[in-house]
C-alpha atoms as a PDB file:
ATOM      1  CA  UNK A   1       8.232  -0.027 -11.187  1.00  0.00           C
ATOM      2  CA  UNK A   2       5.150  -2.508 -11.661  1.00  0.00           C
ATOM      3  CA  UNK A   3       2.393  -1.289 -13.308  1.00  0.00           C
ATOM      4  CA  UNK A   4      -1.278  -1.985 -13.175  1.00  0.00           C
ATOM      5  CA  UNK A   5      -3.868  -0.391 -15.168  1.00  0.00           C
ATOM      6  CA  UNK A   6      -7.139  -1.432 -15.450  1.00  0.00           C
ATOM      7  CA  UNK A   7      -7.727  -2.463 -19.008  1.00  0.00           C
ATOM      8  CA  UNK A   8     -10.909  -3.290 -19.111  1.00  0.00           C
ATOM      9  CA  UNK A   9     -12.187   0.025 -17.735  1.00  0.00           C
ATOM     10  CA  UNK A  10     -10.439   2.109 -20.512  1.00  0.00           C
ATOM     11  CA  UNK A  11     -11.736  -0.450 -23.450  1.00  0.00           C
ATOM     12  CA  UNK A  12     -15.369   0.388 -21.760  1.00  0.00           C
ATOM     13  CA  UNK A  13     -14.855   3.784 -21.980  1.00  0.00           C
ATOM     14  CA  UNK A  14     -13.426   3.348 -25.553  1.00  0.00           C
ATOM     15  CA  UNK A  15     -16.682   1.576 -26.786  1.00  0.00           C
ATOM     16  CA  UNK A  16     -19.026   3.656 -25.156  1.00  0.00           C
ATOM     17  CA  UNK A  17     -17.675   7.004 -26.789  1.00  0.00           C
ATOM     18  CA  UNK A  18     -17.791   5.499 -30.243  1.00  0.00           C
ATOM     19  CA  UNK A  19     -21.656   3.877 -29.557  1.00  0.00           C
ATOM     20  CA  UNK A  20     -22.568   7.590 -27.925  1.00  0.00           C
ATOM     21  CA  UNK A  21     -20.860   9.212 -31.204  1.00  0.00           C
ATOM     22  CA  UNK A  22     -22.734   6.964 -33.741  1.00  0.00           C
ATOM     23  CA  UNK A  23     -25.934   7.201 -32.306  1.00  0.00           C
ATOM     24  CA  UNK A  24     -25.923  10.968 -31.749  1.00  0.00           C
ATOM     25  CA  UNK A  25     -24.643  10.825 -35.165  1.00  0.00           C
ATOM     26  CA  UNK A  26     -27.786   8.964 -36.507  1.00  0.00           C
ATOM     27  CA  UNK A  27     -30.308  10.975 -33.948  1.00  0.00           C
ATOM     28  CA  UNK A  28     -29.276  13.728 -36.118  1.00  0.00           C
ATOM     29  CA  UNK A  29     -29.519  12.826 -39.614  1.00  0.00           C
ATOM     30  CA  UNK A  30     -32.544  11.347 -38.910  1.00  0.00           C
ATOM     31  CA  UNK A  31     -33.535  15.058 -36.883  1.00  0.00           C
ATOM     32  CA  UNK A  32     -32.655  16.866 -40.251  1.00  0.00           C
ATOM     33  CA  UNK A  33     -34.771  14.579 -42.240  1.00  0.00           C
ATOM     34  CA  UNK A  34     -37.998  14.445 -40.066  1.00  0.00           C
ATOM     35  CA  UNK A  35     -37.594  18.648 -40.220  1.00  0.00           C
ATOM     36  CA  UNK A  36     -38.533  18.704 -43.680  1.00  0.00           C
ATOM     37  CA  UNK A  37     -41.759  17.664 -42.194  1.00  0.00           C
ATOM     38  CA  UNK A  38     -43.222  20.790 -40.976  1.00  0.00           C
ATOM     39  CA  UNK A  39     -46.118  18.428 -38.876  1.00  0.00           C
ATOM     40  CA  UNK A  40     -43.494  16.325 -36.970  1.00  0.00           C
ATOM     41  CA  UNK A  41     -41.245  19.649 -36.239  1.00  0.00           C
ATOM     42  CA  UNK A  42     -40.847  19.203 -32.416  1.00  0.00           C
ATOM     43  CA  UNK A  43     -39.840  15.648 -33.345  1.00  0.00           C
ATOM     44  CA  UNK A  44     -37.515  17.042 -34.983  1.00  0.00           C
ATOM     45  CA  UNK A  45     -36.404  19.178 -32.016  1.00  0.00           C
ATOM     46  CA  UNK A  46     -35.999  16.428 -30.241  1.00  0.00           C
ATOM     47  CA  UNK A  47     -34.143  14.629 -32.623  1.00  0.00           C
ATOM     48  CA  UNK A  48     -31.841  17.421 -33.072  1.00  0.00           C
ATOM     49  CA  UNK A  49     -31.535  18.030 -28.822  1.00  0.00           C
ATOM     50  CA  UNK A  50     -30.883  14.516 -28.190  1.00  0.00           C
ATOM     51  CA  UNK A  51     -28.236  13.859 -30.917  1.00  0.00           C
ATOM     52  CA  UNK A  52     -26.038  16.540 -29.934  1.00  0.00           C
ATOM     53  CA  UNK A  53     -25.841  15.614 -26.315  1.00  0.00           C
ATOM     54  CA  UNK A  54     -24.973  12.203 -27.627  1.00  0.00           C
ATOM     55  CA  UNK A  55     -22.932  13.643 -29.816  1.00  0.00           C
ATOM     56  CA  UNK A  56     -21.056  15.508 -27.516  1.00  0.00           C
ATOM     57  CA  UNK A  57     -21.122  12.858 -24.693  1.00  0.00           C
ATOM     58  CA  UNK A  58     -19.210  10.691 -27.083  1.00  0.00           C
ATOM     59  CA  UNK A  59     -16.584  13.454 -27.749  1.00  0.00           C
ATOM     60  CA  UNK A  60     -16.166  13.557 -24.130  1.00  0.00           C
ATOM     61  CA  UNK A  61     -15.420  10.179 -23.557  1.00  0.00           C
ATOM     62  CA  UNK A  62     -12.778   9.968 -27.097  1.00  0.00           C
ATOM     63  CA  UNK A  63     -11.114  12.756 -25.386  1.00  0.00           C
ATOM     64  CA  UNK A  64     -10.744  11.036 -21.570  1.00  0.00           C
ATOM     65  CA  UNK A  65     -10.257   7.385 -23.126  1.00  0.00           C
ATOM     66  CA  UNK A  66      -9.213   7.497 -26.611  1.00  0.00           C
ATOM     67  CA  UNK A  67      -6.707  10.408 -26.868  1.00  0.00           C
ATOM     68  CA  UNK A  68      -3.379   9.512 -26.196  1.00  0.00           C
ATOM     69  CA  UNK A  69      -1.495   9.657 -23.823  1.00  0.00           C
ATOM     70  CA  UNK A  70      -4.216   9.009 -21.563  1.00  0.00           C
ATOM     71  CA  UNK A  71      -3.695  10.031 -17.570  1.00  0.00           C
ATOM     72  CA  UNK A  72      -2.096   6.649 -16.985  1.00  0.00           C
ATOM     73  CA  UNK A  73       0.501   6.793 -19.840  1.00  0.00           C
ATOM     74  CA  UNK A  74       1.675  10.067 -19.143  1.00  0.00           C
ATOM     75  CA  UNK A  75       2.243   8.603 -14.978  1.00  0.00           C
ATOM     76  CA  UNK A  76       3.303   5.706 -15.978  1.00  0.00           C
ATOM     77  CA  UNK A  77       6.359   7.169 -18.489  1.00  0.00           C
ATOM     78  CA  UNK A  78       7.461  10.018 -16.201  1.00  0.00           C
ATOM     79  CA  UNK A  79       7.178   7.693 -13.165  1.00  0.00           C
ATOM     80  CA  UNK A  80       9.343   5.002 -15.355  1.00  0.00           C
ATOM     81  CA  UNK A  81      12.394   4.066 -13.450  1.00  0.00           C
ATOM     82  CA  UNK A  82      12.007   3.573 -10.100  1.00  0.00           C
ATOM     83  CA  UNK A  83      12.358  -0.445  -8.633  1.00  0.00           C
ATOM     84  CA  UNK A  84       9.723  -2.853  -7.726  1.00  0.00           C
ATOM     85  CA  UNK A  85       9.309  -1.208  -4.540  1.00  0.00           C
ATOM     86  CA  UNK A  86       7.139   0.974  -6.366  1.00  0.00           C
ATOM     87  CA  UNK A  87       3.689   0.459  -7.923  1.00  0.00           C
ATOM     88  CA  UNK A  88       1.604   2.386  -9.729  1.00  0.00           C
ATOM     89  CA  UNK A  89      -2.980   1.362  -9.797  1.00  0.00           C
ATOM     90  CA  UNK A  90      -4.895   3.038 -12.294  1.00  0.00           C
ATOM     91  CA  UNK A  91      -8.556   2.075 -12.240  1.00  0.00           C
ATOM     92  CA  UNK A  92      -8.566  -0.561  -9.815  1.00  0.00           C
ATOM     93  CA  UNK A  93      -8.676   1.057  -6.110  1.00  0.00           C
ATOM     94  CA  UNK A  94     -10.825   3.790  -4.686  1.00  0.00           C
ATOM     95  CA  UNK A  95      -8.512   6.727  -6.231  1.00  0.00           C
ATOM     96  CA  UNK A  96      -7.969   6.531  -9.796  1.00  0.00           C
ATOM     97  CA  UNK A  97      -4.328   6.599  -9.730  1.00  0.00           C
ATOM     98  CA  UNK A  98      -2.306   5.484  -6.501  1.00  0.00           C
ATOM     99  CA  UNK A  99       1.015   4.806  -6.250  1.00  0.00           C
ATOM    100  CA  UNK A 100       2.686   2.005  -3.198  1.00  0.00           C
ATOM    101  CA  UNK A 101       6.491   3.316  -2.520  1.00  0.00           C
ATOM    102  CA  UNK A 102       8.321   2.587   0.510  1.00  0.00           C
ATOM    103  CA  UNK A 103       7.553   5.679   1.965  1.00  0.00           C
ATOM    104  CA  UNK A 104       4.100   5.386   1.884  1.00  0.00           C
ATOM    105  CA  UNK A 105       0.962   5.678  -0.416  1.00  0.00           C
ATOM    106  CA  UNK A 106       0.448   8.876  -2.829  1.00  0.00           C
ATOM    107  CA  UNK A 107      -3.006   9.732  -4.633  1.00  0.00           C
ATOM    108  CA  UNK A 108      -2.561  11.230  -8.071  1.00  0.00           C
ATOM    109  CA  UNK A 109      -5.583  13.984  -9.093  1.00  0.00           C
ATOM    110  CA  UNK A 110      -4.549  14.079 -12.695  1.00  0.00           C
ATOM    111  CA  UNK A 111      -5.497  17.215 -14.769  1.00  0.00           C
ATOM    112  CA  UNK A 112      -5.071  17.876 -18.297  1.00  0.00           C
ATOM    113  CA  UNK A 113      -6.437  21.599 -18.702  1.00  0.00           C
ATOM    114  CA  UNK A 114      -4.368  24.402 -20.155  1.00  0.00           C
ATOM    115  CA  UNK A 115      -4.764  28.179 -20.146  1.00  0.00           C
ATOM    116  CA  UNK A 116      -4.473  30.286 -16.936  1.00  0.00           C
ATOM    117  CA  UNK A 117      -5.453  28.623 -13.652  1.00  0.00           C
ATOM    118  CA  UNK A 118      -5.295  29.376 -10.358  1.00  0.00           C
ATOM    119  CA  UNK A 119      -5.052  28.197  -6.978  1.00  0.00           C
ATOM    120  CA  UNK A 120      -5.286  29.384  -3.546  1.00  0.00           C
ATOM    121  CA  UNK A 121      -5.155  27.032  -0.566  1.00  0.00           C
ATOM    122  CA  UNK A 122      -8.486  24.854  -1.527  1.00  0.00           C
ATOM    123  CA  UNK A 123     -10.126  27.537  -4.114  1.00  0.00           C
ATOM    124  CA  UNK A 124      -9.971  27.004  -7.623  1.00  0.00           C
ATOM    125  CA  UNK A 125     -10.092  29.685 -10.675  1.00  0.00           C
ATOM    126  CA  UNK A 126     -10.083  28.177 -14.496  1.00  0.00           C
ATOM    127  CA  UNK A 127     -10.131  31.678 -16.265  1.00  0.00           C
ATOM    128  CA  UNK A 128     -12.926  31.912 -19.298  1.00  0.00           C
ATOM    129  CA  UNK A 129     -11.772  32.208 -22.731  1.00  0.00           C
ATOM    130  CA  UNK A 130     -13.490  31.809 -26.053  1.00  0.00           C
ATOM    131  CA  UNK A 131     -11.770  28.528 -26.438  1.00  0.00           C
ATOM    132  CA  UNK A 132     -13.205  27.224 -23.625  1.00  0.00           C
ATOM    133  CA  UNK A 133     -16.254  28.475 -24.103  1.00  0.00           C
ATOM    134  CA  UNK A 134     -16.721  26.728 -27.487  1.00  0.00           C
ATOM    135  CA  UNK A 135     -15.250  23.192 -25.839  1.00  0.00           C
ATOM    136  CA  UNK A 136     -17.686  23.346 -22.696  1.00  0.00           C
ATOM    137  CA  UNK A 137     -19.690  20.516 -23.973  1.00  0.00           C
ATOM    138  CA  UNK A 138     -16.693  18.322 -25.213  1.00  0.00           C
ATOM    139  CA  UNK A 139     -13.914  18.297 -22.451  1.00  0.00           C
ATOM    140  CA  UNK A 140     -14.242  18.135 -18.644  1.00  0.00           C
ATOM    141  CA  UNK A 141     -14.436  20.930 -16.590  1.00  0.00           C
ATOM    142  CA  UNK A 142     -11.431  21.638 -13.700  1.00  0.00           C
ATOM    143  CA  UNK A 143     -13.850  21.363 -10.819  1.00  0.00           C
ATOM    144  CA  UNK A 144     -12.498  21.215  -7.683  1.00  0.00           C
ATOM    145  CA  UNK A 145      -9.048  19.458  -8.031  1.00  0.00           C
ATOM    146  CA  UNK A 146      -8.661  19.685  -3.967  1.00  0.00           C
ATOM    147  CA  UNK A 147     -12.005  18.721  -2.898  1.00  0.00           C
ATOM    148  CA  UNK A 148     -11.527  15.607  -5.288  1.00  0.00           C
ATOM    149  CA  UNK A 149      -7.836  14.320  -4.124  1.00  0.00           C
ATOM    150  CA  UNK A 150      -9.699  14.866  -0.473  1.00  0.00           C
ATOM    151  CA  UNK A 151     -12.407  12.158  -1.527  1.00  0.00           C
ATOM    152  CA  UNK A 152     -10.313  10.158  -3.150  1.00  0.00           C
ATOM    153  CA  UNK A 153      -7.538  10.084  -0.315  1.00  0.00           C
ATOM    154  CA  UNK A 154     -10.767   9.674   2.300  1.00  0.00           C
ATOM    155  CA  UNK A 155     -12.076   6.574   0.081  1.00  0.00           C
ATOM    156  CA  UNK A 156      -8.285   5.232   0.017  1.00  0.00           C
ATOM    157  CA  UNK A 157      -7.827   5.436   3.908  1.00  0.00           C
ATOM    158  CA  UNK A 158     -10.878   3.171   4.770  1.00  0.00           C
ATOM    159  CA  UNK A 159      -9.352   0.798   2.312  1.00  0.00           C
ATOM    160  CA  UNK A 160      -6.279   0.259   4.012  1.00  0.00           C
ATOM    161  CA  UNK A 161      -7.650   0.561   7.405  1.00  0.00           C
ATOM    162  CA  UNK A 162     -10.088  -2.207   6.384  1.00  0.00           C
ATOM    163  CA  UNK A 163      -7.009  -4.387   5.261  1.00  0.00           C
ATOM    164  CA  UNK A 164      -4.132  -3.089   7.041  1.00  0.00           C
ATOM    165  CA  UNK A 165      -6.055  -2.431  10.265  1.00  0.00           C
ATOM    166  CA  UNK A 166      -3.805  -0.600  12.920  1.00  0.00           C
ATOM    167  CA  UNK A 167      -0.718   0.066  10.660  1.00  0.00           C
ATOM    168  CA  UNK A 168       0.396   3.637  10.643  1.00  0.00           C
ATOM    169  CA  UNK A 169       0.530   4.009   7.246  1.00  0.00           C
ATOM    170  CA  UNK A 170       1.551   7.531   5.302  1.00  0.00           C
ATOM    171  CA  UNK A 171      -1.161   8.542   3.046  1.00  0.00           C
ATOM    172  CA  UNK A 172      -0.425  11.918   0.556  1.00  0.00           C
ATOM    173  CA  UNK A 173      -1.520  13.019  -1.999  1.00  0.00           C
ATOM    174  CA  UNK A 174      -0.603  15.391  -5.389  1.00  0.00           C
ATOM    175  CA  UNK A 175      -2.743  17.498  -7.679  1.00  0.00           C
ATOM    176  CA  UNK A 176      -0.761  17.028 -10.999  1.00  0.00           C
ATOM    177  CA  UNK A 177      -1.320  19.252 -14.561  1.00  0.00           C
ATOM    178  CA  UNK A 178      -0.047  17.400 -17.465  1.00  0.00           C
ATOM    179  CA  UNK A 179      -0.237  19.873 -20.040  1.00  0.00           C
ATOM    180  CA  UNK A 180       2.879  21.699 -21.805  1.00  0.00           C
ATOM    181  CA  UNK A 181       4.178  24.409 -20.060  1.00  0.00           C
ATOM    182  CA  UNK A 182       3.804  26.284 -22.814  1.00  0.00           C
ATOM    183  CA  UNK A 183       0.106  26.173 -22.866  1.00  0.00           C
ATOM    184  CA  UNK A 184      -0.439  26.235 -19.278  1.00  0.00           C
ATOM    185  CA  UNK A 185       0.062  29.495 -16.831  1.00  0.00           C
ATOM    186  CA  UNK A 186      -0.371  28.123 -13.220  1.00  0.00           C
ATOM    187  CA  UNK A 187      -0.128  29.764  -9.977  1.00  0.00           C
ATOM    188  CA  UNK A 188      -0.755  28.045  -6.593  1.00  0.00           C
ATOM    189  CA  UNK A 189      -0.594  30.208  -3.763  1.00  0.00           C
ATOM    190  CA  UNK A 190       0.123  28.198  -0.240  1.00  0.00           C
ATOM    191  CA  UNK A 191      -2.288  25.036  -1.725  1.00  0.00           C
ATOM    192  CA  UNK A 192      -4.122  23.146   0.821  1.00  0.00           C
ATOM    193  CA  UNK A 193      -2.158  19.817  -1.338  1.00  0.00           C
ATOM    194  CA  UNK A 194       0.456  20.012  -3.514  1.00  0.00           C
ATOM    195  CA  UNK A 195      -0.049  21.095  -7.151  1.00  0.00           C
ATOM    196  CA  UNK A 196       2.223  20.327  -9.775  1.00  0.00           C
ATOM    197  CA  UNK A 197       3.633  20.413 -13.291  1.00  0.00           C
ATOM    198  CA  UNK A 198       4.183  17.095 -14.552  1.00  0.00           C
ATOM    199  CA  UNK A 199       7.936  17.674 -15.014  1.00  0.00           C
ATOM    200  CA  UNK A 200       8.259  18.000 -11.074  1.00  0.00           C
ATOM    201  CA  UNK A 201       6.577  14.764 -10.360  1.00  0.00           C
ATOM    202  CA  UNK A 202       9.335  12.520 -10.182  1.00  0.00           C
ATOM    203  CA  UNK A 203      11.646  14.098  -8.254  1.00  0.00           C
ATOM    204  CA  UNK A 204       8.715  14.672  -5.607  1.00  0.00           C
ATOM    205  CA  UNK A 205       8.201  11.463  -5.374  1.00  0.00           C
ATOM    206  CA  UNK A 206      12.201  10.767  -5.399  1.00  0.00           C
ATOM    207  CA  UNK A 207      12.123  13.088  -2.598  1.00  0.00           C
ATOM    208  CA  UNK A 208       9.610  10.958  -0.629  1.00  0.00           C
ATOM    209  CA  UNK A 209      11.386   7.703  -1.032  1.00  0.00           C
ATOM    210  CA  UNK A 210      14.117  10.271   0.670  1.00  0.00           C
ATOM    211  CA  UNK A 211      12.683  10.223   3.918  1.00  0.00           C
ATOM    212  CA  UNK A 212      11.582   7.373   6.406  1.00  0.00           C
ATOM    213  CA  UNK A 213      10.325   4.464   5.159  1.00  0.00           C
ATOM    214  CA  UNK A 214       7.906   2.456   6.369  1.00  0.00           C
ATOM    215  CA  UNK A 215       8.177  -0.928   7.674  1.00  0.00           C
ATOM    216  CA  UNK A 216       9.051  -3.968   5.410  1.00  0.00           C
ATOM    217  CA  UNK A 217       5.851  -5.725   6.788  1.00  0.00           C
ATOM    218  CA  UNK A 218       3.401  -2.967   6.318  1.00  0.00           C
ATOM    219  CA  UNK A 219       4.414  -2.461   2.703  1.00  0.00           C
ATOM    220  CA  UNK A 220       4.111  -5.984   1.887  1.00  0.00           C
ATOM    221  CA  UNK A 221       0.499  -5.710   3.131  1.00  0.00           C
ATOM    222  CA  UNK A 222      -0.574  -3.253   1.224  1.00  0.00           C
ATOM    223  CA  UNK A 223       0.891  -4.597  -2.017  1.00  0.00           C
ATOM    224  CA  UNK A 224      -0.886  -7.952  -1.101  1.00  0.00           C
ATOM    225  CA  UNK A 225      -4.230  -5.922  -0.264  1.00  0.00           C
ATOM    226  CA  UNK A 226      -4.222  -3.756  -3.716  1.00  0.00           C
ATOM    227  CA  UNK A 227      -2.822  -6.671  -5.894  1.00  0.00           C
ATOM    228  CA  UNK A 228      -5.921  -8.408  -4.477  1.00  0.00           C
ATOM    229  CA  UNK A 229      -8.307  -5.974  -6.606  1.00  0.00           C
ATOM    230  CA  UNK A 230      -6.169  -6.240  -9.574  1.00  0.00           C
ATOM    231  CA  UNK A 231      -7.806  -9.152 -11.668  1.00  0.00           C
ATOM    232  CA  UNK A 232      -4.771 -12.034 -12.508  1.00  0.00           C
END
């Protein structure tokens, strides 16, 4: 399977984090100092507010582009094994993380949260525990997992219509929770898209490649067209 992830992005996000860290960082100390100045004490407010939003912003960012295994690791190694018919794009196209087989094209909507979550057709439920509670600030929320594979999928479609015009091409897409069973309890009742554990990914997609393929021609396309946004 060939592999394209976009680099670049990640090393952005990388930098950012640690320049939104230090600078919160300093914001503060320099908060605490100004507060032993009882004159300047709403500078010192300030100080302290806008420092631990930085702070916190660049906690955020360590978390989605620093921790490992990012979203595009973990895809990338369970995914590992299938032929060059397959592709996976992380970054580079409208949705973050699309994959080219011969059966079509599949969005990914990857999710790292744990605890109990729950899903019926497009409605979401992420239930509220002290723990997440005290990482609000730090780690991103669940949202609307459905509502975002829908944009994404939307966004993906006018690509390929733009450069595949009048090809009838198979467009899916999977809502996929890579944390540990163990720390995950998940229930999806009749989802309006899949939703997954991460250990079930492959042989979904396994199962696609199962069915009817598209045409030679059309798949050729669309690797030309999304190896076109992929920077040599």
């Amino acid at each position: 399977m060939r592999i394209a992830t976009d680099m670049k992005l990640v090393d952005q996000g990388k930098r950012f984090g640690k320049i939104a860290s230090l600078v919160g960082l300093g914001i503060l100390i320099a908060g605490l100092v100004i507060s032993f100045r009882t004159t300047m004490i709403w500078l010192a407010y300030g100080c302290l507010i806008v420092g631990f939003i930085l702070s916190n912003i660049g906690i955020y960012l360590a978390n989605r582009w620093v921790r490992e295994p990012r979203a595009d690791q973990t895809l990338g190694k369970v995914l590992k094994g299938f032929d060059n018919q397959y592709a996976l794009y992380n970054y580079y196209l409208p949705a973050q993380h699309v994959l080219l087989t011969p059966a079509g094209v599949v969005v990914f909507v990857v999710k790292p949260q744990n605890g109990e979550i729950r899903c019926e057709v497009d409605r979401w439920r992420h239930k509220l525990t002290v723990g997440r509670i005290l990482r609000f600030l730090t780690e991103e929320g669940l949202g609307n997992p459905t509502q975002e594979a829908r944009q994404e999928t939307a966004a993906l479609q006018k690509l390929i219509e733009k450069n595949v015009p009048g090809e009838n091409v198979p467009l899916s897409a999977f809502i996929v929770f890579t944390c540990p069973d163990e720390k995950l309890r998940l229930e999806a009742v009749n989802p309006a898209i899949p939703v997954l554990r991460l250990r079930d990914l492959k042989e979904r997609v396994r199962k696609l490649g199962k069915g009817k393929s598209m045409p030679a021609e059309t798949h050729q396309k669309l690797a030309e067209a999304f190896d076109a946004l992929v920077p040599a």
